[in-house]
Structures are given as structure tokens and as C-alpha cells.
Protein backbone atom coordinates (compact mmCIF):
# COMPACT_ATOMS: atom_id res chain seq x y z
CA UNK A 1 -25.99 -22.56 -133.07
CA UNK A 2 -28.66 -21.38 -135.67
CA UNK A 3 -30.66 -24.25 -134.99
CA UNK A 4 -30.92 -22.80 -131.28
CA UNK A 5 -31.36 -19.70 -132.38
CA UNK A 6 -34.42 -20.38 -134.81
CA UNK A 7 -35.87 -22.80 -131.78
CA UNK A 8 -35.55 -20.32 -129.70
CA UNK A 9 -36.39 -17.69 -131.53
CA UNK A 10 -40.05 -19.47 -132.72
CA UNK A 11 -40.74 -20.19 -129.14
CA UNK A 12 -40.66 -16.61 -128.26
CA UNK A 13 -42.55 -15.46 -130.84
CA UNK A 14 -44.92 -18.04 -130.52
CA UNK A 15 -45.51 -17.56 -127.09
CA UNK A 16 -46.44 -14.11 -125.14
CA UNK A 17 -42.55 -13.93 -124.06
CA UNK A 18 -41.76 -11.42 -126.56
CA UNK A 19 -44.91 -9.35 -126.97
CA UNK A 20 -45.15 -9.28 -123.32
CA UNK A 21 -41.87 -7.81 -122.92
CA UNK A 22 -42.35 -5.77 -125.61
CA UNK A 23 -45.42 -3.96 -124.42
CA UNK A 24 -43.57 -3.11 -121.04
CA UNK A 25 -40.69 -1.83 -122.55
CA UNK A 26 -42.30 0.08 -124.98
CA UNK A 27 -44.98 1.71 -122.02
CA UNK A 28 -41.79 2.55 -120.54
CA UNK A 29 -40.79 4.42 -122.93
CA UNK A 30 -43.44 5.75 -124.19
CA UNK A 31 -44.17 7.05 -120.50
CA UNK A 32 -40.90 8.49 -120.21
CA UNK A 33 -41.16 10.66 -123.66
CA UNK A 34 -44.53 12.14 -122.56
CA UNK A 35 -43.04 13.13 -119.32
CA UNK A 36 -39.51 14.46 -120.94
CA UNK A 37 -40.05 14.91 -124.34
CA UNK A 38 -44.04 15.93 -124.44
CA UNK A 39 -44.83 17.48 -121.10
CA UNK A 40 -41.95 18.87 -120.56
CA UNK A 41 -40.50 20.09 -123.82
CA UNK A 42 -36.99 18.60 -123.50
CA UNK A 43 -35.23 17.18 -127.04
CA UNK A 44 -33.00 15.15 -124.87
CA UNK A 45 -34.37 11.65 -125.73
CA UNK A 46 -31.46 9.76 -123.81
CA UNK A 47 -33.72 11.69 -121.05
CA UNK A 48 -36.38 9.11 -121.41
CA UNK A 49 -33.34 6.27 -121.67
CA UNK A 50 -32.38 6.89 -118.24
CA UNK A 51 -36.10 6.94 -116.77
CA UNK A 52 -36.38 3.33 -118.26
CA UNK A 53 -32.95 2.31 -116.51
CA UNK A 54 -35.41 1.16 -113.50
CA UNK A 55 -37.75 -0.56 -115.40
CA UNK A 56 -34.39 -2.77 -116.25
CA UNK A 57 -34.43 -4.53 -112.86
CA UNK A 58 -37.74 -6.38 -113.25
CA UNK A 59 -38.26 -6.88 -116.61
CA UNK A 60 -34.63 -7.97 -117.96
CA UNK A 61 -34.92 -11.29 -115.45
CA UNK A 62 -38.58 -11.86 -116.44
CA UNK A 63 -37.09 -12.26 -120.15
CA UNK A 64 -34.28 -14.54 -118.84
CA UNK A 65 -35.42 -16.39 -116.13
CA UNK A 66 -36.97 -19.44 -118.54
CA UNK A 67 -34.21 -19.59 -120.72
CA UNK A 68 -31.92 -21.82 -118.92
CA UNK A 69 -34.26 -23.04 -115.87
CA UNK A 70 -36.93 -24.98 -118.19
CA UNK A 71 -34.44 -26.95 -120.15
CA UNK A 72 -33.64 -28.15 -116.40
CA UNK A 73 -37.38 -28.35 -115.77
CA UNK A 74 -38.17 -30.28 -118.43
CA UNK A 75 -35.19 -32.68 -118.80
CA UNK A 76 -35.03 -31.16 -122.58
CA UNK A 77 -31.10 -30.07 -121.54
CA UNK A 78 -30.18 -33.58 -121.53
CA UNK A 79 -31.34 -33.69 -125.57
CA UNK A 80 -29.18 -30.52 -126.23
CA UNK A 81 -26.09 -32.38 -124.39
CA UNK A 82 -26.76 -35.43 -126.83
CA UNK A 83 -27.05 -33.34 -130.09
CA UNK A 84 -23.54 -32.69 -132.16
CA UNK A 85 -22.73 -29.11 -131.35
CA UNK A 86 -20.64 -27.50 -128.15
CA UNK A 87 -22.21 -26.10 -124.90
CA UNK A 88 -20.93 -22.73 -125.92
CA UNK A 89 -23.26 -23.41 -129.22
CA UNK A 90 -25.91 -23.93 -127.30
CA UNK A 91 -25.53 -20.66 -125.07
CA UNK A 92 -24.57 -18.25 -128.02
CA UNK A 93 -27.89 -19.69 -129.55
CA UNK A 94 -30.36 -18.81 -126.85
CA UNK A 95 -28.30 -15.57 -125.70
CA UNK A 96 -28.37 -14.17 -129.44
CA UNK A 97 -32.48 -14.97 -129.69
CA UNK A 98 -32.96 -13.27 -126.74
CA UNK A 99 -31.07 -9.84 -128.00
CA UNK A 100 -33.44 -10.34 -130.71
CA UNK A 101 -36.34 -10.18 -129.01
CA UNK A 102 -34.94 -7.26 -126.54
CA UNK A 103 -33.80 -5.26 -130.16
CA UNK A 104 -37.40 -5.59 -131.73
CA UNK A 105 -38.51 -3.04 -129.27
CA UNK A 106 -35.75 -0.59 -129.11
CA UNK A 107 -36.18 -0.70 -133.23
CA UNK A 108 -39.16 0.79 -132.90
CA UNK A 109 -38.44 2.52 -129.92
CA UNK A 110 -35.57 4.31 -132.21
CA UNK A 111 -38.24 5.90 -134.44
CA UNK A 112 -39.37 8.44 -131.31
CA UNK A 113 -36.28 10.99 -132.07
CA UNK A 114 -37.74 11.28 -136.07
CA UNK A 115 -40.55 12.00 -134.89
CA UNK A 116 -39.55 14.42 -132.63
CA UNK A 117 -37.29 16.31 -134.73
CA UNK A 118 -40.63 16.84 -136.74
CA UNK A 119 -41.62 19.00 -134.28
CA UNK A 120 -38.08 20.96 -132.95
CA UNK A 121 -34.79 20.47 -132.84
CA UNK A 122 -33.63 16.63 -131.31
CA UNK A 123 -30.07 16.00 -130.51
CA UNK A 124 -29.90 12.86 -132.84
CA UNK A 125 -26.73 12.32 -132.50
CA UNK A 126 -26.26 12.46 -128.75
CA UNK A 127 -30.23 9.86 -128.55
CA UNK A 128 -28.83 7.34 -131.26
CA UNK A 129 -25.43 6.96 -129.74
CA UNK A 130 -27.32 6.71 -126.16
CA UNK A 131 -29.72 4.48 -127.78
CA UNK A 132 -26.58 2.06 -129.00
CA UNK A 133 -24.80 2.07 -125.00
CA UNK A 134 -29.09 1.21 -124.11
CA UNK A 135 -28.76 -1.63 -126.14
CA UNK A 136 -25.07 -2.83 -124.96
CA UNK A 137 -26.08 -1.85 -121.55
CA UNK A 138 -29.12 -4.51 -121.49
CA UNK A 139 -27.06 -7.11 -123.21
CA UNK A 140 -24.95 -7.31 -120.67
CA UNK A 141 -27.70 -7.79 -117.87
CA UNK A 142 -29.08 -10.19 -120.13
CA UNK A 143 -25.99 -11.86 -119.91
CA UNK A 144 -26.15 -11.63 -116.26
CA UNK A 145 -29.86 -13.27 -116.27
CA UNK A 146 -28.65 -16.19 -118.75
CA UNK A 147 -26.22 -17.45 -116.23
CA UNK A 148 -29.05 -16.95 -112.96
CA UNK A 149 -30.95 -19.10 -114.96
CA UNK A 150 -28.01 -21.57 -115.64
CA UNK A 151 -28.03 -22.32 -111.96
CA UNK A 152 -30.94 -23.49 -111.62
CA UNK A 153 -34.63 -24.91 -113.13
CA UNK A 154 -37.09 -22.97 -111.05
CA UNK A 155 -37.82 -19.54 -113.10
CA UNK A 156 -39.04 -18.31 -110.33
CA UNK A 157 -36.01 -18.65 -108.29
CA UNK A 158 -34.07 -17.42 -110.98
CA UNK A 159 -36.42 -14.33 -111.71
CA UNK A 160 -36.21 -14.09 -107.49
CA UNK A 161 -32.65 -13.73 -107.64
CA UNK A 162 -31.46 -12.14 -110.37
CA UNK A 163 -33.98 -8.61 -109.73
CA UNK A 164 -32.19 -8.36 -106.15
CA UNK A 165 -28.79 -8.23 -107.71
CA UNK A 166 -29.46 -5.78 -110.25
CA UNK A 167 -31.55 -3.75 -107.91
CA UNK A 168 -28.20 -3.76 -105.61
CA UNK A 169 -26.85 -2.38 -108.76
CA UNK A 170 -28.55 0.34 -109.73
CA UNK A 171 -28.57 1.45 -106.19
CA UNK A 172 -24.65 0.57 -105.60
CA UNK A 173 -23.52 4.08 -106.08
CA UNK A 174 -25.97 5.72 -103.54
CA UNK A 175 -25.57 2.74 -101.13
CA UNK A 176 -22.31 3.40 -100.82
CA UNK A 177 -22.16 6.73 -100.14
CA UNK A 178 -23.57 5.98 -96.36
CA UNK A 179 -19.88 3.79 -96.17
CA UNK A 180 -17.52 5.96 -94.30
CA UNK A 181 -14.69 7.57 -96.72
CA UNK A 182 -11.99 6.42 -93.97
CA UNK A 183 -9.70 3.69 -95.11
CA UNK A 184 -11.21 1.73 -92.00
CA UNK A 185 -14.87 2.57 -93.18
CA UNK A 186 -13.43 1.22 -96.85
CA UNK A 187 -11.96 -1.95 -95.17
CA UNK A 188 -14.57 -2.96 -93.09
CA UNK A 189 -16.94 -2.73 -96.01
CA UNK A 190 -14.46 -4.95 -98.28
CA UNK A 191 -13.88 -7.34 -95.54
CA UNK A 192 -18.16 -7.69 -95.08
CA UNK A 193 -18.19 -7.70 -99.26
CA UNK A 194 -15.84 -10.38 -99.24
CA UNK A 195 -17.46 -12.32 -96.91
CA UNK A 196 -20.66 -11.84 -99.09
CA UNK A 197 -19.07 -12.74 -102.42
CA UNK A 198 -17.30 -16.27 -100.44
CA UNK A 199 -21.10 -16.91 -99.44
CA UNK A 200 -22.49 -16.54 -102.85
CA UNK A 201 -19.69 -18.55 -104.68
CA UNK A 202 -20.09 -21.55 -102.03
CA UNK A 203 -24.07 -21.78 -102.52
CA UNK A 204 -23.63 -20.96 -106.13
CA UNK A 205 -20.85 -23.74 -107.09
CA UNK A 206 -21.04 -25.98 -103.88
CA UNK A 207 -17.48 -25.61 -103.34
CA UNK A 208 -16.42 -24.73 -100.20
CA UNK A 209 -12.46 -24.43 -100.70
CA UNK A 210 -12.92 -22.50 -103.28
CA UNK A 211 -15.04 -19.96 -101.69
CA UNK A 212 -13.51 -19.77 -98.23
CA UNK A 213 -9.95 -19.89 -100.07
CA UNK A 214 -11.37 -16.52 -102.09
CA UNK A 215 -12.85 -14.89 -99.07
CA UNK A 216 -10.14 -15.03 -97.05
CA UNK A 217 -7.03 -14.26 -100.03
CA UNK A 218 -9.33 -10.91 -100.25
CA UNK A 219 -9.63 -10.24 -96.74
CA UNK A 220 -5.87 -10.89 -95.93
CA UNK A 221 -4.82 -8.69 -99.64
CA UNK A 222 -6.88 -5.77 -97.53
CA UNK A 223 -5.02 -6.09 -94.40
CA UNK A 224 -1.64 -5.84 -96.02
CA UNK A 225 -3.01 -2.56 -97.46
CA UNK A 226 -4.21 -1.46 -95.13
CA UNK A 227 -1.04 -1.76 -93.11
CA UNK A 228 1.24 -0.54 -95.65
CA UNK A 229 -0.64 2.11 -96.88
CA UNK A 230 -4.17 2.88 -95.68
CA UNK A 231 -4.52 6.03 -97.60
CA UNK A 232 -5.27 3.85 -100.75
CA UNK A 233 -8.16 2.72 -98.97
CA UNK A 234 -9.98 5.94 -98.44
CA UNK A 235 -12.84 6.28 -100.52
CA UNK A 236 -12.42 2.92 -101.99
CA UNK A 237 -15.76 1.40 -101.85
CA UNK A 238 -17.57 4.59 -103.51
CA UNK A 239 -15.32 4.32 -106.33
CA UNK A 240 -15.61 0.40 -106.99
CA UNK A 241 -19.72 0.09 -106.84
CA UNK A 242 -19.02 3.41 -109.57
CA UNK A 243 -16.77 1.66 -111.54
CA UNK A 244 -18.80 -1.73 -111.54
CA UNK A 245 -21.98 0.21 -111.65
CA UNK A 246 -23.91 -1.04 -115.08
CA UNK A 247 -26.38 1.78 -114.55
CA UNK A 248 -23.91 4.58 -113.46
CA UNK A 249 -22.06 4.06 -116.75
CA UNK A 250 -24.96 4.47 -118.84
CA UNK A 251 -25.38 7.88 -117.26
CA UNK A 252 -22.66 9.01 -118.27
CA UNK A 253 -24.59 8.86 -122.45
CA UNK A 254 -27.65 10.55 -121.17
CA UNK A 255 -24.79 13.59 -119.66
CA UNK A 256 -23.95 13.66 -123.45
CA UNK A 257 -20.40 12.07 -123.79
CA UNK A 258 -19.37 9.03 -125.62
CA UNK A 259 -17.52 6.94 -123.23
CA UNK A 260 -16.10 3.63 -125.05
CA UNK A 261 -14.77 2.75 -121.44
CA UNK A 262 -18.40 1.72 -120.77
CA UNK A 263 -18.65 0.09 -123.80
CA UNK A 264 -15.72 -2.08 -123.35
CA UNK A 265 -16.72 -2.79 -119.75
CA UNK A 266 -20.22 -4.15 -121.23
CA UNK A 267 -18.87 -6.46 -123.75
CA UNK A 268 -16.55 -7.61 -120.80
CA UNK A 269 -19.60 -8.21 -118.10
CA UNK A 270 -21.10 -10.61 -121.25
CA UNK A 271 -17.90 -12.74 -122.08
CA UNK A 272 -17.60 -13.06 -118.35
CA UNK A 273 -21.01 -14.17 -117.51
CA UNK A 274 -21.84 -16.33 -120.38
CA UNK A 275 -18.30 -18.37 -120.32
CA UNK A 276 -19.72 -18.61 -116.28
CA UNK A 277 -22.80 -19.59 -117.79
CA UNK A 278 -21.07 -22.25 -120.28
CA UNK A 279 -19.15 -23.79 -117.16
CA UNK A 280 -22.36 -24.16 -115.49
CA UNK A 281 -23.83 -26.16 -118.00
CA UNK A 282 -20.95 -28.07 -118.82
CA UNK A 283 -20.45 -29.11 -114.83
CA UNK A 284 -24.19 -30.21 -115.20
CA UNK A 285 -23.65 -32.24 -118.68
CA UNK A 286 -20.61 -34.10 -116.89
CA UNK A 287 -22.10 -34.85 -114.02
């Protein structure tokens, strides 16, 4: 795994990749502080956290969409199968160089609220502990981008795909709120979600069974609630996009309270998608 990690690691730093993403997540924030923190004399610095959620959705698949998809490309995945170390090696590898390069910015990023506090009073506590659930926040879509780019060796693709999901994320919460509350609003929007997620699953692993068998075990689960007790259904959908909301959690820092729920529920998203992303390339080393 270090070996990845120092390949990796050299051909970001070698390369624009990491100065590049650098720069734009450093003119984020640096845009947000003179509009919060400058202009408009707030010492909330998790202020200027939250205006860079946004910028998350383009730049976070830019960073990933190579990682996976030019090993494909370039038939160089077929010399990482042959070398002595597990597939899981090889992911941990890549995924840790690439929190390195996403850290180096918020390291220097993290200097803004000294600076500050030479001027007034900053919350430090409240912008370091925001700061932290930043950083866990964009592992976890990093996570997400890793396994895109798992499924397939055009970046572009993978870049295409992965902004559209986490776009649907960040605007989940207000999406939903044009569902109706009614438990027949809630289970016609499962039913259509579940028909969404058996579509996705089918392109995304080929297997047909497997995604019919999971759209329709969902869609029948919702009928029998429905049935028996369609008052568990109302409001349903508002508080599941909430709940699996990356962006809504994160909020709930730049409000001011700790909440190791979210914290929990990040380092969960990562296991999840980078043991899908280990399965991915382990299908593709068998086959």
C-alpha cells in the first residue's frame, strides 16, 4: 500500500492535479471569507465552510475521476493485479494519496481563523471542529468519486457522472420538499426511487436479477406498509434525502453543534463505497 501511495502521491504532485485543485479550493475559500468574514464582519468561519459546500460538486469528481479510469485506460491495472499485494492495497493506496492532496489545502486553509482572531474575536472552537466534519465530509465524496471511477476508464464519463449525483445531493433536501407529505405522495416517490436505484444497479453491475430482484423486494416492502400502516409513510421521503443528505449534515457544524452522528455516517459512506469500489476491481481482475 505505501508503494501506491508514494506512486500516487508523486504523480499528483508532479502533475497540475494537485495545484490545480488546490488553487480552486483555496479561491473558494478565500472568496467566501471576504464575503463573510471581510465584507461582512462575521467571525463565523464555518460561514465560509458552507459557501464552499457547492464548489464540492465539481471539483471533488475532477480530483477523482483519473484515479481509477486511467489504470483502465492505459492497461497499467493489469500490472497492479500482477504485483504481490491485495486489491484492497491497491485502493487504500490511491484513496489515502488523494486525502493528501485534498488536506494540503484545507492546512492552509486552517490558518484563516488565526488570522482572524488577530483582528476580533473568532469562534475557534466552533471553525476548527467545522473545519474537521469539512474534511470527513469530502472524504467521504471522495470515496464516492473513487468507486465512479472504478466503473469505468473514460474520466470523462466518470467526472460526467459522479457531479450529477452529488448535485442530486446537495439539492436532495429541497427537492424533496415539492414530494407530497401524504403517505401516497411518500410511496409513489419510493416506488419511482426504487425503480431508479434497480436501473442504476443493472447498468452499473450488468446484472439484471439482481437489480430487478432489489427493485421489486423494495417496491413490494412499501406496499405492505403502506397497507398496514400508511401513517409511517407520511413525510417519509423528506426525512430520508435529510438523513442521507452529505451536505445537510455538514450544516448542522456551521449551526454550531457537534454532531458525531454525522461523523459516524461519513466514515460509513467511505467503508461502503470503497469495499464497492474493491469489488469492482476485483470482478474486473477475475474476469
Amino acid at each position: 500500500m505505501i508503494a501506491v501511495l508514494k506512486h500516487e502521491l508523486s504523480g499528483y504532485f508532479h502533475s497540475l492535479t494537485a495545484y490545480i485543485f488546490s488553487a480552486f479550493l483555496l479561491a473558494f475559500v478565500g472568496i467566501g471569507a471576504l464575503i463573510y468574514n471581510i465584507q461582512s464582519a462575521i467571525a463565523n468561519f464555518e460561514y465560509v465552510l458552507g459557501y464552499v459546500c457547492l464548489g464540492f460538486v465539481v471539483i471533488i469528481p475532477i480530483l477523482t475521476m483519473r484515479v481509477m479510469a486511467e489504470e483502465k485506460k492505459q492497461k497499467t491495472d493489469q500490472l497492479l493485479y500482477s504485483l504481490p499485494i491485495r486489491t484492497s492495497q491497491i485502493v487504500m493506496g490511491k484513496y489515502f494519496a488523494l486525502l493528501f492532496v485534498y488536506l494540503a489545502p484545507l492546512c492552509i486553509a486552517a490558518l484563516y481563523p488565526l488570522i482572524f482572531a488577530q483582528f476580533g474575536e473568532v469562534y475557534l472552537l466552533t471553525s476548527y471542529c467545522s473545519l474537521f466534519a469539512f474534511f470527513v465530509m469530502g472524504a467521504a465524496m471522495i470515496a464516492v468519486g473513487t468507486f465512479i471511477s472504478s466503473l469505468t476508464e473514460n474520466q470523462g464519463f466518470a467526472a460526467g457522472i459522479a457531479i450529477p449525483i452529488l448535485l442530486f445531493n446537495y439539492y436532495s433536501v429541497t427537492l424533496a420538499e415539492y414530494v407530497s407529505a401524504t403517505a401516497a405522495g411518500s410511496a409513489a416517490a419510493v416506488i419511482v426511487l426504487s425503480i431508479l436505484l434497480g436501473l442504476i444497479i443493472c447498468y452499473l453491475t450488468k446484472n439484471k436479477n439482481l437489480a430487478y430482484g432489489i427493485s421489486i423486494l423494495m417496491i413490494f416492502a412499501v406496499a405492505a406498509v403502506y397497507f398496514a400502516d400508511r401513517s409511517r409513510l407520511e413525510g417519509l421521503v423528506p426525512d430520508i434525502m435529510t438523513k442521507l443528505s452529505l451536505f445537510e449534515r455538514f450544516y448542522t457544524f456551521v449551526n454550531g453543534v457537534f454532531d458525531l452522528t454525522a461523523i459516524i455516517y461519513y466514515i460509513t459512506v467511505i467503508i461502503f463505497f470503497l469495499f464497492l469500489t474493491v469489488q469492482s476491481l476485483e470482478k474486473r481482475r477475475y474476469n
